[in-house]
Structures are given as structure tokens and as C-alpha cells.
Protein backbone atom coordinates (compact mmCIF):
# COMPACT_ATOMS: atom_id res chain seq x y z
CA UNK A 1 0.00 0.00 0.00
CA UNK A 2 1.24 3.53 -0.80
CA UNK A 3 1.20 5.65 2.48
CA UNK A 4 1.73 9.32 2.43
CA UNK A 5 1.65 11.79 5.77
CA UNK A 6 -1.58 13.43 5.98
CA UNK A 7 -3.13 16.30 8.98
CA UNK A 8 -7.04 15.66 8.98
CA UNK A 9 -9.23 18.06 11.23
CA UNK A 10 -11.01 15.71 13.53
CA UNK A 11 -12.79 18.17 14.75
CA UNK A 12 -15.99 17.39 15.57
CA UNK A 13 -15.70 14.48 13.58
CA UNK A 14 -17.11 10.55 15.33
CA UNK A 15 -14.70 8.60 16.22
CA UNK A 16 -15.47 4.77 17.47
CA UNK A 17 -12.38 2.92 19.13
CA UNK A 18 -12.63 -1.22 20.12
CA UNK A 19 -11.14 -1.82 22.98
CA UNK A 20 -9.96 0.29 26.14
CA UNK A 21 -6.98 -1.01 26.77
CA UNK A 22 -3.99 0.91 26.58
CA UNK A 23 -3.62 1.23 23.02
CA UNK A 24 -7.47 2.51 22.10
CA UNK A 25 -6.96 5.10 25.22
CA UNK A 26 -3.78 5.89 23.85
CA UNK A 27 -5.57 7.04 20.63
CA UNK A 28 -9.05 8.09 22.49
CA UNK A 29 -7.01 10.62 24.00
CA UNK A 30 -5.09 12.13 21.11
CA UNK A 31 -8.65 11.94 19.50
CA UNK A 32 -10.16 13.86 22.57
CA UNK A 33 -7.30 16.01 22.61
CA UNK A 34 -8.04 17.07 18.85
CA UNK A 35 -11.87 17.73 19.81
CA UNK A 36 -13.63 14.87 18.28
CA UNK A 37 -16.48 12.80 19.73
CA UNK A 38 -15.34 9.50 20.80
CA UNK A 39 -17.00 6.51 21.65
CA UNK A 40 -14.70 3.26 22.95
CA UNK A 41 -16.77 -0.04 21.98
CA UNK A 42 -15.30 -1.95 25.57
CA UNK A 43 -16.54 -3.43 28.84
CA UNK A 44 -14.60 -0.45 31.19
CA UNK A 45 -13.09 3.21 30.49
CA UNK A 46 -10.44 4.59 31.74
CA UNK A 47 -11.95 7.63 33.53
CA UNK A 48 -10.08 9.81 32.26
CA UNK A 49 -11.62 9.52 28.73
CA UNK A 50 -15.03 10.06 30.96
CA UNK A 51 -14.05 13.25 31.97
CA UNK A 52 -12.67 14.87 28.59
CA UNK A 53 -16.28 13.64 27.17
CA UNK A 54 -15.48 9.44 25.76
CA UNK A 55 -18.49 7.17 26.11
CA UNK A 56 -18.32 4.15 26.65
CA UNK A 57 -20.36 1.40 24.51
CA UNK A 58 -21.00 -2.40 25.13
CA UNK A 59 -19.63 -4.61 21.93
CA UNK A 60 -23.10 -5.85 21.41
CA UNK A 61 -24.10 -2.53 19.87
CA UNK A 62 -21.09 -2.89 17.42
CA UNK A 63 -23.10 -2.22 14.28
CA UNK A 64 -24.88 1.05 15.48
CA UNK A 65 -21.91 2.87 16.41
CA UNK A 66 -19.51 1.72 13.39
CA UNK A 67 -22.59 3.47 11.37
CA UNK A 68 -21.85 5.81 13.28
CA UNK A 69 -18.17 6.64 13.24
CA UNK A 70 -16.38 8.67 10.64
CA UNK A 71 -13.38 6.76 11.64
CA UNK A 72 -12.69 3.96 12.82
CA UNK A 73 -10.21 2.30 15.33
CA UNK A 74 -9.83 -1.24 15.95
CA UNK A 75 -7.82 -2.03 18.40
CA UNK A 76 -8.93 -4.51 20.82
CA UNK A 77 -7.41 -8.05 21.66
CA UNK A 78 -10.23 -9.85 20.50
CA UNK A 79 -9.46 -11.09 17.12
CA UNK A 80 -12.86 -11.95 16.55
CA UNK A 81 -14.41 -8.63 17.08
CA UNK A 82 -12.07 -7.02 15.97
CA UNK A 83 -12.37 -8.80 12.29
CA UNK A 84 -15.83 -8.00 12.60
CA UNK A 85 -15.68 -4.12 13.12
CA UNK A 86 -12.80 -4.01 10.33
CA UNK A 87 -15.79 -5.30 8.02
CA UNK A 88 -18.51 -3.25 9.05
CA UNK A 89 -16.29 -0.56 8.21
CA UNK A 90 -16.33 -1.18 4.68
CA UNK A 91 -14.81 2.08 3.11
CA UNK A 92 -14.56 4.29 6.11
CA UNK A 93 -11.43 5.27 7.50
CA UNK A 94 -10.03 2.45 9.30
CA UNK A 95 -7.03 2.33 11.93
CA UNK A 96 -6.08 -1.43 12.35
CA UNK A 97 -3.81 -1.27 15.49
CA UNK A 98 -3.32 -5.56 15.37
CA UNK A 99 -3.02 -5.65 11.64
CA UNK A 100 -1.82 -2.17 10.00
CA UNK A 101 -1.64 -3.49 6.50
CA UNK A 102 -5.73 -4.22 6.84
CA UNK A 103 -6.75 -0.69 7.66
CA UNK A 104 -6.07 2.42 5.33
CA UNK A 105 -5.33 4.95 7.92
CA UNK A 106 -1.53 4.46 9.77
CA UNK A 107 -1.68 6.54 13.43
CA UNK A 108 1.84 7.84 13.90
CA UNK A 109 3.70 8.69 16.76
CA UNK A 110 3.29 12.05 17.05
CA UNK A 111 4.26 14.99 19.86
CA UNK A 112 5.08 18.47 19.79
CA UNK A 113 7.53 20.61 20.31
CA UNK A 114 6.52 24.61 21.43
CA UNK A 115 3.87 24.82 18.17
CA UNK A 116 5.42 22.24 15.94
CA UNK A 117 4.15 18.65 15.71
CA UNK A 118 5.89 15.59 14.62
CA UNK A 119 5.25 12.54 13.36
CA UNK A 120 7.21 10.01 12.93
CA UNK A 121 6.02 6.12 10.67
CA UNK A 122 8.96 3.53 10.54
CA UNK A 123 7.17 1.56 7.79
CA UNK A 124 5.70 -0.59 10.76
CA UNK A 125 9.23 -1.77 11.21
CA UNK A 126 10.23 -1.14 14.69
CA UNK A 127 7.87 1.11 17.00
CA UNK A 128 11.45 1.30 19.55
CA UNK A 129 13.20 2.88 17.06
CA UNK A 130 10.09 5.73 16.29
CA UNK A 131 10.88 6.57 20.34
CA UNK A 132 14.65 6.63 19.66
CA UNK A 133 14.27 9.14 16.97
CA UNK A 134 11.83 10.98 18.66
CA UNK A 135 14.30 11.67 21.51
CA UNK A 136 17.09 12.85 19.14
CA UNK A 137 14.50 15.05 17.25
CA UNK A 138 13.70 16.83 20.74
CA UNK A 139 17.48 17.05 21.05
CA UNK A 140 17.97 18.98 18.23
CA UNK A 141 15.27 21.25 18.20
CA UNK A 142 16.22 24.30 20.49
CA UNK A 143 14.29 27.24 22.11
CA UNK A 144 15.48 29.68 19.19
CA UNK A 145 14.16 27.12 16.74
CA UNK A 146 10.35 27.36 18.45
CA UNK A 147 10.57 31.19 18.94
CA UNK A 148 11.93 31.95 15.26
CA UNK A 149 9.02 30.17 14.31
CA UNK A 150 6.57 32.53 16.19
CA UNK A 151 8.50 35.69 14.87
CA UNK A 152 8.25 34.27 11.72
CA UNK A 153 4.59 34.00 12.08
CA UNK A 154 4.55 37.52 13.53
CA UNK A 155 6.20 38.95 10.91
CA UNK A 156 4.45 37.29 8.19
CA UNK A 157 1.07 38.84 8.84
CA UNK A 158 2.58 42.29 8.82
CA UNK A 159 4.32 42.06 5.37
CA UNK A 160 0.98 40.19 3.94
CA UNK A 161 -0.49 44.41 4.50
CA UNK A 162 2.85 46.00 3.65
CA UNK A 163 3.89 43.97 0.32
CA UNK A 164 1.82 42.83 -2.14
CA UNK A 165 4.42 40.43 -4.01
CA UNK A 166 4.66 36.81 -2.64
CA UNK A 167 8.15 36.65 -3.97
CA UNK A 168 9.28 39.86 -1.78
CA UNK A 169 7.64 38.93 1.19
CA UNK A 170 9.53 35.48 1.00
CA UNK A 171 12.83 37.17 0.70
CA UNK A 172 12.43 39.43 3.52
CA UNK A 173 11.20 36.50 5.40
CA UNK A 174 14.87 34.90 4.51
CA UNK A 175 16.63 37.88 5.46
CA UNK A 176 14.91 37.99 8.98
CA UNK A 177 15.40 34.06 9.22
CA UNK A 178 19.45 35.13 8.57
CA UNK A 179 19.74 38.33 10.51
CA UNK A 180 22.34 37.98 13.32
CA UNK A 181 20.93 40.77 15.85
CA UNK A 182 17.66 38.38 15.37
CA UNK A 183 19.34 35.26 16.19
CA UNK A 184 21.22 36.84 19.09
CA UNK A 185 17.73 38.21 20.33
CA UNK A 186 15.92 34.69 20.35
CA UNK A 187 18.97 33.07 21.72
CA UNK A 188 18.71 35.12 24.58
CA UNK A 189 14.64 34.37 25.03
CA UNK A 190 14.42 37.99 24.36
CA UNK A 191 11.22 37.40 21.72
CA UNK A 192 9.40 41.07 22.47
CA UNK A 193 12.73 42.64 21.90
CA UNK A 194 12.84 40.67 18.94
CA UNK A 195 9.60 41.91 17.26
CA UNK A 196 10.48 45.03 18.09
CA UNK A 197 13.16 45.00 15.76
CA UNK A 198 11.33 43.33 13.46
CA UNK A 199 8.98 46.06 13.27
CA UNK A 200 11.28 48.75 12.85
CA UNK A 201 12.80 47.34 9.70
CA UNK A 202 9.53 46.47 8.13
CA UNK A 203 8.34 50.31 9.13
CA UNK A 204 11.71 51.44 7.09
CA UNK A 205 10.80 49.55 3.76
């Protein structure tokens, strides 16, 4: 199968996970965390999933809530229900967490950074190794990195009312990303200070 990385808006969107155990809460929380209504097909609930909104559903009523779901997420460690809710899914979005090849929607390891999000798919070859590389991805990544990234944003949405060429506004962009009293600024935490300058060199073009 050809995967390619994809950001969806869950939103509001249904989401029904089988099982509870702690790979479906794993994923009922990121779900919960991106604002979607969840609903965990399971004989108990973590209650923490209770109180950011998760219901809880009894596997008899599997074929209600899979009409339900927008997506959905198997990943039980009943092989026989799980089989079952993969093919009541039909064409919906389906997470497989037993059998990833089966399902047409990968869940990556994912965290953040400041605003940035990662995610990181190893093929399904070796889950240990996604955590390895996560660790020397958060090593990397430095508190100049995250705040560049909001000055960057800041500065942006001033030159999108000063300069009407895309082309420009990317090569100011560049020369901000290069300037050396910027990077000096940020290094120090110093992001006000930072803007400030920003501002005074836009106000000069």
C-alpha cells in the first residue's frame, strides 16, 4: 500500500475505538485532545476519557456505532471482534492497530515541540526505534528554533499588508530568518525585543 503523511481536522468528527486497553486510550485521547467525539466499543473506560467527554459502549451494539463513526479504530485483543468491526467498516477510515496493513489509515507517533508537531512512521518496522528518533528530534530542536518560528509567524502577517508580491515577502522573510541581531535576540529568550526589531525594519521599507 502507498502511504503518504496526511493532517485531517477531527474536529468534531465521530470517532469509534474497540477496545480500552492501553492502546485505544492511547488514541481516544489524542482523538479527545483534537476535539472529536469518541466513543470506545469496551466493557470499562479509563476515567479519564469520561471526563474529557469518551463514552463508553458495550460490543453488542457494534453495528450502530460503526454506522456511526467517521473513523474507525480497531484495536482490541479480541481477534474476533475485531475482524468484525474491520468489516462493518467497509470504506470508512479504518485504523487497524493488530493488523496495519488491513486498515487504510496508519496513526503515527506524534508529539510536539513549542507549536510544531511531529510525526514520525517507521514503515511498521520497529515502534522502539520511532521513540529513539523521537528523543534525538527533541534534542535537536532548540528554544530559538520554536521562537523563530513565532516571529516568523509575527512577521508574516505584517508584510501580507505591507507587500503585495509573494516573492518579496519570502525574501524578507529569509533575510529575517538570517539576521544575526535576530538570532542573538531569540537566543537570549528575548522574543518582544525581537519583534520590536522586526517592526522597525519592516516600518523602514
Amino acid at each position: 500500500m502507498g502511504w503518504t503523511p496526511l493532517f485531517l481536522d477531527m474536529q468534531n468528527k465521530k470517532v469509534l475505538i474497540t477496545g480500552s486497553g492501553e492502546v485505544g486510550s492511547r488514541r481516544a485521547l489524542r482523538f479527545l485532545d483534537a476535539d472529536s467525539q469518541v466513543i470506545i466499543l469496551g466493557n470499562q473506560i479509563n476515567p479519564e476519557l469520561l471526563a474529557k467527554g469518551a463514552s463508553l459502549k458495550p460490543p453488542k451494539e457494534v453495528k450502530q456505532w460503526v454506522k456511526w463513526a467517521d473513523l474507525v479504530v480497531v484495536a482490541s485483543g479480541d481477534s474476533d471482534l475485531n475482524n468484525l468491526v474491520a468489516n462493518l467498516a467497509g470504506d470508512k477510515l479504518l485504523n487497524r492497530a493488530d493488523q496495519p496493513d488491513e486498515g487504510n489509515v496508519i496513526v503515527p507517533s506524534s508529539f510536539f515541540i513549542g507549536d510544531v508537531q511531529f510525526s514520525i512512521f517507521t514503515q511498521k518496522k520497529s515502534p522502539l526505534m520511532a521513540r529513539e528518533i523521537r528523543k534525538k528530534i527533541e534534542k535537536v530542536i532548540t528554544k530559538e528554533d520554536i521562537l523563530q518560528l513565532d516571529l516568523q509567524y509575527y512577521t508574516r502577517k505584517i508584510l501580507k499588508d505591507r507587500v503585495e508580491d509573494q516573492k518579496n515577502r519570502k525574501s524578507y522573510l529569509y533575510k529575517l530568518l538570517e539576521d544575526d541581531n535576530i538570532k542573538k535576540l531569540l537566543n537570549e529568550g528575548k522574543i518582544k525585543e525581537a519583534k520590536s526589531y522586526v517592526d522597525d525594519i519592516i516600518n523602514s521599507l
